[in-house]
N, C-alpha and C. Protein backbone atom coordinates (compact mmCIF):
# COMPACT_ATOMS: atom_id res chain seq x y z
N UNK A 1 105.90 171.34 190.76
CA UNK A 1 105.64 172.29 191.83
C UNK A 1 104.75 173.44 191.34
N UNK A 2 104.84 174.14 189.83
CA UNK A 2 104.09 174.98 189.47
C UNK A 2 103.17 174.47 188.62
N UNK A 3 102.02 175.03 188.42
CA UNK A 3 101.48 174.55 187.40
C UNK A 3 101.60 174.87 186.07
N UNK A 4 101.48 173.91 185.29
CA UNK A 4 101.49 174.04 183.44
C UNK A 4 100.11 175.04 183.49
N UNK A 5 100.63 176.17 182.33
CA UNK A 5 99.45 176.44 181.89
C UNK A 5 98.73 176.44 181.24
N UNK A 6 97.41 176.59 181.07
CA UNK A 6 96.49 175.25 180.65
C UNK A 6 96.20 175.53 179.25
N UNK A 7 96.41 176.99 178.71
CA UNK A 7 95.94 177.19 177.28
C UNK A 7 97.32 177.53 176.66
N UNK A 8 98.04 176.54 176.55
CA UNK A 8 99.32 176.43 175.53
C UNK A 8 99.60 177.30 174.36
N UNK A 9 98.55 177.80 174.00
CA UNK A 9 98.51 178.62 172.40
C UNK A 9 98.98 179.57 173.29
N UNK A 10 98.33 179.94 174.57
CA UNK A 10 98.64 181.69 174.45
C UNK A 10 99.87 181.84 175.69
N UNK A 11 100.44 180.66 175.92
CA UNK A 11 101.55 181.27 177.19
C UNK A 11 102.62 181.69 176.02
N UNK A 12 103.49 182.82 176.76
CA UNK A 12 104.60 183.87 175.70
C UNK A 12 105.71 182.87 175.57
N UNK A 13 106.62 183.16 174.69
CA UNK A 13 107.79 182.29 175.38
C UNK A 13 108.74 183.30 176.60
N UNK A 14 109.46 182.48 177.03
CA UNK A 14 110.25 183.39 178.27
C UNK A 14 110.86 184.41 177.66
N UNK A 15 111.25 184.89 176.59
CA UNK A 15 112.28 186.02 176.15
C UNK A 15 110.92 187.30 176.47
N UNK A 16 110.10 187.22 175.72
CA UNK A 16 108.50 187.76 175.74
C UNK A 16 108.18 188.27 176.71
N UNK A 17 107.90 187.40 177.89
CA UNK A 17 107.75 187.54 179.16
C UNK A 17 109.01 188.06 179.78
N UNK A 18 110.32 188.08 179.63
CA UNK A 18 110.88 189.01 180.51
C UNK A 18 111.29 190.54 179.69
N UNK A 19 110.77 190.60 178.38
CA UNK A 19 110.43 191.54 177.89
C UNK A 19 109.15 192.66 178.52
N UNK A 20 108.12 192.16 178.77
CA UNK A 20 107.22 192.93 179.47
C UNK A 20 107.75 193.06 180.90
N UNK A 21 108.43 192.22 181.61
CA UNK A 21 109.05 192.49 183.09
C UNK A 21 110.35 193.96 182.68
N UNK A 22 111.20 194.11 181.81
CA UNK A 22 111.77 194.46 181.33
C UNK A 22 111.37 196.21 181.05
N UNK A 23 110.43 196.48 180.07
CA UNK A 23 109.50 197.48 179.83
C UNK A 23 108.62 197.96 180.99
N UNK A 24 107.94 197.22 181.95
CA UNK A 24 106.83 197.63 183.09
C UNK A 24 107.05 198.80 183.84
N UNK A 25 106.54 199.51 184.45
CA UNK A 25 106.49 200.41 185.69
C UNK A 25 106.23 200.16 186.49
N UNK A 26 105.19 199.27 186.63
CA UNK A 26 105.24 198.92 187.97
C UNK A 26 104.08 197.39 187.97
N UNK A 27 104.06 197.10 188.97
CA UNK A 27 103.20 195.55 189.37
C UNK A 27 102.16 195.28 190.28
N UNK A 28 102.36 194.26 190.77
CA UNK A 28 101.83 193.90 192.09
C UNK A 28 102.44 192.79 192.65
N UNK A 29 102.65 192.61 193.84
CA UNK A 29 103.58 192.26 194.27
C UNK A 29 102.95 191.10 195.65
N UNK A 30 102.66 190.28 195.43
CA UNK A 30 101.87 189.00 196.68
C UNK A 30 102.58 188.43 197.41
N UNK A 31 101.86 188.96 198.78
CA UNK A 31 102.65 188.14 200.00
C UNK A 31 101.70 187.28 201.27
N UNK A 32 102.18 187.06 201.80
CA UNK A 32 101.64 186.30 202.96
C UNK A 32 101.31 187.01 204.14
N UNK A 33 100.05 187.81 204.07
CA UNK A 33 99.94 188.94 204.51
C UNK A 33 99.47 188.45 206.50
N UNK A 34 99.14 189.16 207.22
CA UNK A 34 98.64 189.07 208.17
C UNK A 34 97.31 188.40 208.34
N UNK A 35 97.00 187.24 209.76
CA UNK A 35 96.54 185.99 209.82
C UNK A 35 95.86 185.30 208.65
N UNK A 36 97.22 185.33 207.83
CA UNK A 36 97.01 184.50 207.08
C UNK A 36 95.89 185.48 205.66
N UNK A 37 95.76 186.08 205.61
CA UNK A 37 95.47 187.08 204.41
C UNK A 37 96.40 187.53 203.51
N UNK A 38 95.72 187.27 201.94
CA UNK A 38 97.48 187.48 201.23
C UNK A 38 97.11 189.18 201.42
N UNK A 39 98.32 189.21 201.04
CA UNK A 39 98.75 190.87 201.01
C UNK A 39 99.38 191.24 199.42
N UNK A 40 98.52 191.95 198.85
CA UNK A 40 98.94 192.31 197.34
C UNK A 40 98.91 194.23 197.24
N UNK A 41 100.20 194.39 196.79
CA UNK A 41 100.61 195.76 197.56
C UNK A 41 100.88 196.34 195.60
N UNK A 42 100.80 197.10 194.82
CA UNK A 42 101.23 197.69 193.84
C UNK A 42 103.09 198.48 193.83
N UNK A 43 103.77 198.17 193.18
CA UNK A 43 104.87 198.34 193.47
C UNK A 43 105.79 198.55 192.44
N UNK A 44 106.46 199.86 192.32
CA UNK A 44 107.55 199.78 190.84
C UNK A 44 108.64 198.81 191.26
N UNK A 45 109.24 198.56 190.53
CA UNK A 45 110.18 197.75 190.62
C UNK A 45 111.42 197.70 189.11
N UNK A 46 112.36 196.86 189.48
CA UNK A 46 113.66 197.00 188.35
C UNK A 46 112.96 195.40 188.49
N UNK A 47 113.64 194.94 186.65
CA UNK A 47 113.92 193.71 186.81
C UNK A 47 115.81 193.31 186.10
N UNK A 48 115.87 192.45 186.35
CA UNK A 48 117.88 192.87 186.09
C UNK A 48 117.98 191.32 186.16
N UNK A 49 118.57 190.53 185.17
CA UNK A 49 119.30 189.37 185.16
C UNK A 49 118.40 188.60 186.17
N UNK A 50 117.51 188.16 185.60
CA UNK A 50 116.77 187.09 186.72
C UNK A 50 116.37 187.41 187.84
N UNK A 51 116.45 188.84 188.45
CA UNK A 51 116.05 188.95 189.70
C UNK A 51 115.27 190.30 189.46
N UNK A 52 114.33 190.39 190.33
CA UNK A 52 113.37 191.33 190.96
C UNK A 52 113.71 192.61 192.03
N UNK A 53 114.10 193.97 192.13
CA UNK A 53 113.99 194.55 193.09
C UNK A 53 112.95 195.57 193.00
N UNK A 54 112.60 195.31 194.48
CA UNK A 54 111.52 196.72 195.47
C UNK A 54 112.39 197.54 196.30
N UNK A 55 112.51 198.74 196.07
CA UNK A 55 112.39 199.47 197.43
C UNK A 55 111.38 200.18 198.49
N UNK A 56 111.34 199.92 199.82
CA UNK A 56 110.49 200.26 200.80
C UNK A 56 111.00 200.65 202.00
N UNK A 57 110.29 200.72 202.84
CA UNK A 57 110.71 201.42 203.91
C UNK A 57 111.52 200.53 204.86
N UNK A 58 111.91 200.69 206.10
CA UNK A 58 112.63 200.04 206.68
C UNK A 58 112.03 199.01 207.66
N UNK A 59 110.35 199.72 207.80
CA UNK A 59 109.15 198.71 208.74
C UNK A 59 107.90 198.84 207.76
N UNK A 60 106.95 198.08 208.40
CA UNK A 60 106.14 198.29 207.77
C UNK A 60 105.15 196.89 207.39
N UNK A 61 103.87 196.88 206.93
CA UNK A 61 103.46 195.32 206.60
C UNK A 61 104.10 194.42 206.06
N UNK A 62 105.05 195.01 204.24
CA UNK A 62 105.40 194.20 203.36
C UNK A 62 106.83 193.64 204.04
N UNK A 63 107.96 194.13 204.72
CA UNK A 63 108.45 193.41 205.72
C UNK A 63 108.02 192.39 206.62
N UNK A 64 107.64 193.07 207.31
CA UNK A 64 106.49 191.90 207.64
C UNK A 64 106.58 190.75 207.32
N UNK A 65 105.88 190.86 206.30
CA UNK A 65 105.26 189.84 205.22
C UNK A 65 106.43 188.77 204.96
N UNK A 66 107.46 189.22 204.73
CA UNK A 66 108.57 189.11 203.93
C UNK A 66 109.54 188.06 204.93
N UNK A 67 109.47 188.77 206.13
CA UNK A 67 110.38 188.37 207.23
C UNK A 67 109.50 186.92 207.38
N UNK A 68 107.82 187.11 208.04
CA UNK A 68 107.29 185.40 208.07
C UNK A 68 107.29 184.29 206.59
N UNK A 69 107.45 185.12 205.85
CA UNK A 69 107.48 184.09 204.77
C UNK A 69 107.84 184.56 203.13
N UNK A 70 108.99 184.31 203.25
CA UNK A 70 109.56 185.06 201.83
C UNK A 70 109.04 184.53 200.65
N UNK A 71 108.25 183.51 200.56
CA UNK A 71 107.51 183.68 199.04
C UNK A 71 106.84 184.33 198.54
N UNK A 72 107.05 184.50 197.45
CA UNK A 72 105.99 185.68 196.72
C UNK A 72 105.53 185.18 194.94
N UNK A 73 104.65 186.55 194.49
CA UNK A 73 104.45 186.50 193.49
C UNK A 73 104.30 187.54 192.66
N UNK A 74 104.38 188.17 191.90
CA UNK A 74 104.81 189.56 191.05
C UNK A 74 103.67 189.47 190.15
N UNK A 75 102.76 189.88 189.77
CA UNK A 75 102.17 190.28 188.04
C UNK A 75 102.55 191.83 187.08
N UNK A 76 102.92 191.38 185.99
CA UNK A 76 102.56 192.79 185.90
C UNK A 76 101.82 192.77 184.46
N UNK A 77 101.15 193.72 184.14
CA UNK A 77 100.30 193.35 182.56
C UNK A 77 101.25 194.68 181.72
N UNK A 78 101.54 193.84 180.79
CA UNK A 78 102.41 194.65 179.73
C UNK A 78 101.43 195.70 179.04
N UNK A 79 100.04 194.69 178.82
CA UNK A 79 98.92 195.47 177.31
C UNK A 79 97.77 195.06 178.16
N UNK A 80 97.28 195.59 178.21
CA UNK A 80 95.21 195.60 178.07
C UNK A 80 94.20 196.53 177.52
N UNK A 81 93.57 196.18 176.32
CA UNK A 81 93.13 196.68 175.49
C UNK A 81 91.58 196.41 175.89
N UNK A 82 90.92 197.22 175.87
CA UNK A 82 89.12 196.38 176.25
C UNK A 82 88.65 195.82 174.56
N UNK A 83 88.27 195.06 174.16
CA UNK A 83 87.73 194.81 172.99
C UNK A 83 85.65 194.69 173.46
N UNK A 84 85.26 196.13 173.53
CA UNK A 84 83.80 195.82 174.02
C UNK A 84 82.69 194.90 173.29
N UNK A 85 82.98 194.63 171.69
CA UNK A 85 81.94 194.04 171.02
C UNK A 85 82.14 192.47 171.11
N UNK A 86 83.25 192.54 171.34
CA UNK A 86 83.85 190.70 171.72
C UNK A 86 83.82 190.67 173.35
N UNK A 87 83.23 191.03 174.29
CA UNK A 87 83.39 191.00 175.48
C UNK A 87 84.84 190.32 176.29
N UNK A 88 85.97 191.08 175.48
CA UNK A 88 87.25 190.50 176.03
C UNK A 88 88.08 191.29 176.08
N UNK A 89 89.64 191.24 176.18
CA UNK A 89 90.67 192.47 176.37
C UNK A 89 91.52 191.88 175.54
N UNK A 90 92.38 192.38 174.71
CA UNK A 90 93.92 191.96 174.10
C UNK A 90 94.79 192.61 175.32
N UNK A 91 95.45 191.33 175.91
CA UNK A 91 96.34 191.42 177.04
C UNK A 91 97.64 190.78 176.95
N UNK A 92 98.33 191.31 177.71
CA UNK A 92 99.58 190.47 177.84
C UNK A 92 99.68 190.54 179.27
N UNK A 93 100.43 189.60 180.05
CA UNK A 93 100.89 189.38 181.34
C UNK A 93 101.79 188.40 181.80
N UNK A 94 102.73 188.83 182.99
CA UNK A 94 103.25 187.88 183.60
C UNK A 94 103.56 187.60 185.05
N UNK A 95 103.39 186.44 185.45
CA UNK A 95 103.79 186.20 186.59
C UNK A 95 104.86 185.50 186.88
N UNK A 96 105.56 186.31 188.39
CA UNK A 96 106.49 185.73 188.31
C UNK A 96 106.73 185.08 190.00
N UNK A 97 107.19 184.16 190.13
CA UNK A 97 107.43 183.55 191.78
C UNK A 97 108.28 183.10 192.26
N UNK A 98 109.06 183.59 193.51
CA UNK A 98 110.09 183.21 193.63
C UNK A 98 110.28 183.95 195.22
N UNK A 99 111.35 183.77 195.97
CA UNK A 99 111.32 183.92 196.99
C UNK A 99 112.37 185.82 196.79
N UNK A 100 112.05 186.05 198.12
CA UNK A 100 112.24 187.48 198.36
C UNK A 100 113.24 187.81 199.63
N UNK A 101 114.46 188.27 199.79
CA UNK A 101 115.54 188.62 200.68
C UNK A 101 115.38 189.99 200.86
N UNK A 102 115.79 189.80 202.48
CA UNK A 102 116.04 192.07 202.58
C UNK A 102 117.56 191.86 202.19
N UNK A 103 117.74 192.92 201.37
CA UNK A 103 119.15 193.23 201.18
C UNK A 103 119.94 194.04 202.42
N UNK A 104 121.17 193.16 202.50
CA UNK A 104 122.28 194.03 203.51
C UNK A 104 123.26 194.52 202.96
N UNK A 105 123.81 194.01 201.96
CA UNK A 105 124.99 194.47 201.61
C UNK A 105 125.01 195.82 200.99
N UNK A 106 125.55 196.83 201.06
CA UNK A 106 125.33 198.07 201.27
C UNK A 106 126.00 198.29 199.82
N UNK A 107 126.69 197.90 199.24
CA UNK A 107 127.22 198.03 197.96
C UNK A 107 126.07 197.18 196.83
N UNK A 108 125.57 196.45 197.04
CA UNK A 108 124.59 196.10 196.75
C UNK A 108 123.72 196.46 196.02
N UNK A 109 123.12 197.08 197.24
CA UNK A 109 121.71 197.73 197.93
C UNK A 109 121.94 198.93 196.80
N UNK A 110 122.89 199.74 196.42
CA UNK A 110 123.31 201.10 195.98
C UNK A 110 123.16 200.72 194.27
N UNK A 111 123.97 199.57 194.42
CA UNK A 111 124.01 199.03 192.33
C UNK A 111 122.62 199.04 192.30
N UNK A 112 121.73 198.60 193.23
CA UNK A 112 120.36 198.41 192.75
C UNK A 112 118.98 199.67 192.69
N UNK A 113 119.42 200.34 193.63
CA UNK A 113 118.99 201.69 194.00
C UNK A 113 118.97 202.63 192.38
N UNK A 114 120.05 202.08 192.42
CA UNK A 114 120.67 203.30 191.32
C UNK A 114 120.53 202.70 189.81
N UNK A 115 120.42 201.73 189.54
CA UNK A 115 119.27 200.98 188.35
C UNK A 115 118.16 201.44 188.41
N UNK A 116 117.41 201.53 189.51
CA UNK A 116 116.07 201.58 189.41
C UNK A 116 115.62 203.15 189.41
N UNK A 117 116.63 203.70 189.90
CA UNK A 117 116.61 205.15 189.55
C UNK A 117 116.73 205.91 188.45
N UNK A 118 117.57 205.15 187.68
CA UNK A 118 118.16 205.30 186.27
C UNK A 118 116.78 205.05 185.66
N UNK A 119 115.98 203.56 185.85
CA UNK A 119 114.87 203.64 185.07
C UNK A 119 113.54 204.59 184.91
N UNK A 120 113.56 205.14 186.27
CA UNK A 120 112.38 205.44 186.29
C UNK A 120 112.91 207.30 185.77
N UNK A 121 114.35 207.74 185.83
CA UNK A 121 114.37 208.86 185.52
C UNK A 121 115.49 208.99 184.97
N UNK A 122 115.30 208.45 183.28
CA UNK A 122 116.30 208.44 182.43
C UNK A 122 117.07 209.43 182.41
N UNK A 123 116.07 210.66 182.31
CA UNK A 123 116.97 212.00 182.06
C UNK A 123 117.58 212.47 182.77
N UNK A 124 117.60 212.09 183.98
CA UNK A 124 118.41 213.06 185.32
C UNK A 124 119.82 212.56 185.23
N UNK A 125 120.82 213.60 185.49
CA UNK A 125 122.22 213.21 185.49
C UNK A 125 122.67 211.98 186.82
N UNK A 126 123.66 211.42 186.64
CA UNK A 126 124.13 210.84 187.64
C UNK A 126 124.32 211.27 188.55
N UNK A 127 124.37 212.63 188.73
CA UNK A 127 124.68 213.49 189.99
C UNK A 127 123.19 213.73 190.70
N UNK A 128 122.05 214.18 189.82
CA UNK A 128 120.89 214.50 190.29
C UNK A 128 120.27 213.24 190.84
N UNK A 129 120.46 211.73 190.10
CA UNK A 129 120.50 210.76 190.98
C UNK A 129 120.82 210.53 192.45
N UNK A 130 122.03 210.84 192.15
CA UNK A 130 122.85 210.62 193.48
C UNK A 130 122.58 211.55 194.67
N UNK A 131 121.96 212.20 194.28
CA UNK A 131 121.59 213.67 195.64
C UNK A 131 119.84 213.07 195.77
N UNK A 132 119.30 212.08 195.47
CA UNK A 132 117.61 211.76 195.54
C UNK A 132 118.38 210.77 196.48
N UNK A 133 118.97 209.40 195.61
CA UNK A 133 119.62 208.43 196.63
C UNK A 133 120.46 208.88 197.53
N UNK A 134 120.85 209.75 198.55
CA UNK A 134 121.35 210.15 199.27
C UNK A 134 120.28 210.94 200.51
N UNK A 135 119.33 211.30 199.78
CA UNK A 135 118.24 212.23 200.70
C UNK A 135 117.60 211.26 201.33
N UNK A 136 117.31 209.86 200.48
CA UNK A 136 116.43 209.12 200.82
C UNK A 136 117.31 207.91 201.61
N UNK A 137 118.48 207.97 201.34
CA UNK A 137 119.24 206.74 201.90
C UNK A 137 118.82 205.83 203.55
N UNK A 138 118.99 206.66 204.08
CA UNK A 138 118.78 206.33 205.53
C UNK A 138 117.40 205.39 205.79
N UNK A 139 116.28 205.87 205.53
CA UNK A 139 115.36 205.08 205.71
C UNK A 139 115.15 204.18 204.32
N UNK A 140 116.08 203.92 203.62
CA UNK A 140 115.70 202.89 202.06
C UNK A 140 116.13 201.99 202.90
N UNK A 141 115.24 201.06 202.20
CA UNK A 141 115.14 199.44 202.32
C UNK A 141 115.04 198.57 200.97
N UNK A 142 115.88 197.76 200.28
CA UNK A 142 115.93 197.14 199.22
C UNK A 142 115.43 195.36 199.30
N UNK A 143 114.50 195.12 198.28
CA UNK A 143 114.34 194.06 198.52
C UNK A 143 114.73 193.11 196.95
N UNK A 144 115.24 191.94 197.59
CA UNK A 144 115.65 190.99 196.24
C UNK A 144 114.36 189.96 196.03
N UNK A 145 114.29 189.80 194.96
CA UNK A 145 113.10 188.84 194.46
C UNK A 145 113.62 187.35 193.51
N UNK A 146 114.60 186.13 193.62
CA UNK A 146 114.84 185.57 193.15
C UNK A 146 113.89 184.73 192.35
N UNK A 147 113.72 185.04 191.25
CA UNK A 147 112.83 184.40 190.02
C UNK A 147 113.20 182.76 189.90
N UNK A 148 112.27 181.99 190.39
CA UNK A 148 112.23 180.41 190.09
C UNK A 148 111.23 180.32 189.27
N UNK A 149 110.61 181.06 189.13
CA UNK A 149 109.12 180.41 187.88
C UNK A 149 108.95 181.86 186.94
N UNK A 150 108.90 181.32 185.95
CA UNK A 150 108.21 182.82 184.80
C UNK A 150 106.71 182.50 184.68
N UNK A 151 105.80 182.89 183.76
CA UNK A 151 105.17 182.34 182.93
C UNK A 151 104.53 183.80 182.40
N UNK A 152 104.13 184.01 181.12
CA UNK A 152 103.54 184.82 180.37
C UNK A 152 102.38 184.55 179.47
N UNK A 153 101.52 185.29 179.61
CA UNK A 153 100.20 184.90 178.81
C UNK A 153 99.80 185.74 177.71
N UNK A 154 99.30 185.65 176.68
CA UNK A 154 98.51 186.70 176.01
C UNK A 154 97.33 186.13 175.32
N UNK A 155 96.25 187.58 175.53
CA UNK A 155 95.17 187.40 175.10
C UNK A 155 94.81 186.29 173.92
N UNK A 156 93.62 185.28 173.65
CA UNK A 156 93.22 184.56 172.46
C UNK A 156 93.30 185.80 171.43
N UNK A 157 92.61 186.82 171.40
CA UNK A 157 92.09 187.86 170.32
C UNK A 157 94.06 187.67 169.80
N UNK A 158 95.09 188.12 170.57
CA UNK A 158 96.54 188.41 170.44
C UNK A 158 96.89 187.45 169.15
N UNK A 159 96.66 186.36 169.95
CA UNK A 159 97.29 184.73 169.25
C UNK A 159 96.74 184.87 167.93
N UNK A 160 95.57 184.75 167.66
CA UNK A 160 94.58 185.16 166.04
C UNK A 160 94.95 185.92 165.23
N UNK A 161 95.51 187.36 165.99
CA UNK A 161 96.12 188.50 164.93
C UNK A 161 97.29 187.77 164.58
N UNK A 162 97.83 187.22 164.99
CA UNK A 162 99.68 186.90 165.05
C UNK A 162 99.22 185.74 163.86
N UNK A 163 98.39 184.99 164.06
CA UNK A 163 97.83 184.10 163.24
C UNK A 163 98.17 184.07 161.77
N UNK A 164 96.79 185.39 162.09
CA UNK A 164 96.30 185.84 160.63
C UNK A 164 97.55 186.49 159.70
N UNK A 165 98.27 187.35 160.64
CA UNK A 165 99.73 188.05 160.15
C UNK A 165 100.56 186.93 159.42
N UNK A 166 100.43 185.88 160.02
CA UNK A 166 101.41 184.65 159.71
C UNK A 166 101.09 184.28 158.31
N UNK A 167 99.91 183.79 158.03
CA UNK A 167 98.92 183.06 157.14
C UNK A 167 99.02 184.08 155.64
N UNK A 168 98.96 185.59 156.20
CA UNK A 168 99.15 186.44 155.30
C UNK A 168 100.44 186.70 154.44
N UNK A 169 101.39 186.61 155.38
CA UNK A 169 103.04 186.10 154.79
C UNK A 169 103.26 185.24 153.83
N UNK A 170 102.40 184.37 154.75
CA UNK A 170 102.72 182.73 154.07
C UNK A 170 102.02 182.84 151.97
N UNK A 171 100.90 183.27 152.02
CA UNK A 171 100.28 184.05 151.00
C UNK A 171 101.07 184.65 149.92
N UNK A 172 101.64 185.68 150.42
CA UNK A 172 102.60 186.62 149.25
C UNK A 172 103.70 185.97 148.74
């Protein structure tokens, strides 16, 4: 159903790849946008035990989107480095695909709220949390992203250093 990808040296293994899902701020996030135009929206997000959450509003396109056709696709790039004299980048990335639910369950919706709050603002107390998720409650909208496919890539230049690092070990 997905495709293999095609330069074997440089896909990550999965620990790798949900390491950069893990670390990210934020993505992009592909949907099945209006007549038929994808719709690729930039989006922070948590990632937590195999699954994906967004929060958004309660209307809006990416609903939308979501309601005609819950598949999707996530990227996010961990590293991109420009390398200008080699006309290339040392990158890392991953994509991820899998289908997408509005969340109802209201206990839920809150465990997840409040992860993703935690991430993006380590330092704030649980209380200063809880008074943002509370201001904003009413119009939050949580969305689930069930992960069926990983895959992670990194740059050729990446694979060579890791190489050479190896080769150099092997040496001493």
């Amino acid at each position: 159903m997905f495709h293999e990808m095609r330069r074997k040296k440089q896909q990550l293994l999965k620990k790798d790849a949900e390491e950069i899902l893990y670390r990210g701020s934020f993505g992009v996030l592909a949907l099945s946008g209006d007549d038929g135009y994808p719709y690729a929206v930039p989006i922070s997000y948590l990632y937590d035990e195999g699954k994906l959450y967004f929060h958004c509003a309660k209307s809006g396109h990416k609903l939308d989107a979501v309601r005609r056709n819950p598949k999707a696709s996530f990227c996010v790039v961990g590293q991109d480095q420009v390398i200008p004299e080699k006309y290339t980048t040392c990158f890392r990335s991953v994509i991820a695909f899998g289908t997408i639910q509005i969340m109802e369950d209201e206990q839920a919706i809150r465990a997840a709220i409040e992860k993703l709050a935690a991430k993006y603002h380590p330092q704030d107390t649980p209380e200063g949390r809880a008074q943002a998720i509370e201001r904003d409650w009413k119009p939050l909208c949580m969305l689930e992203m069930t992960v069926e496919h990983l895959t992670g890539k990194e740059g050729i230049e990446l694979v060579r250093q890791k190489e050479r690092q190896s080769a150099g070990g092997l040496l001493q």
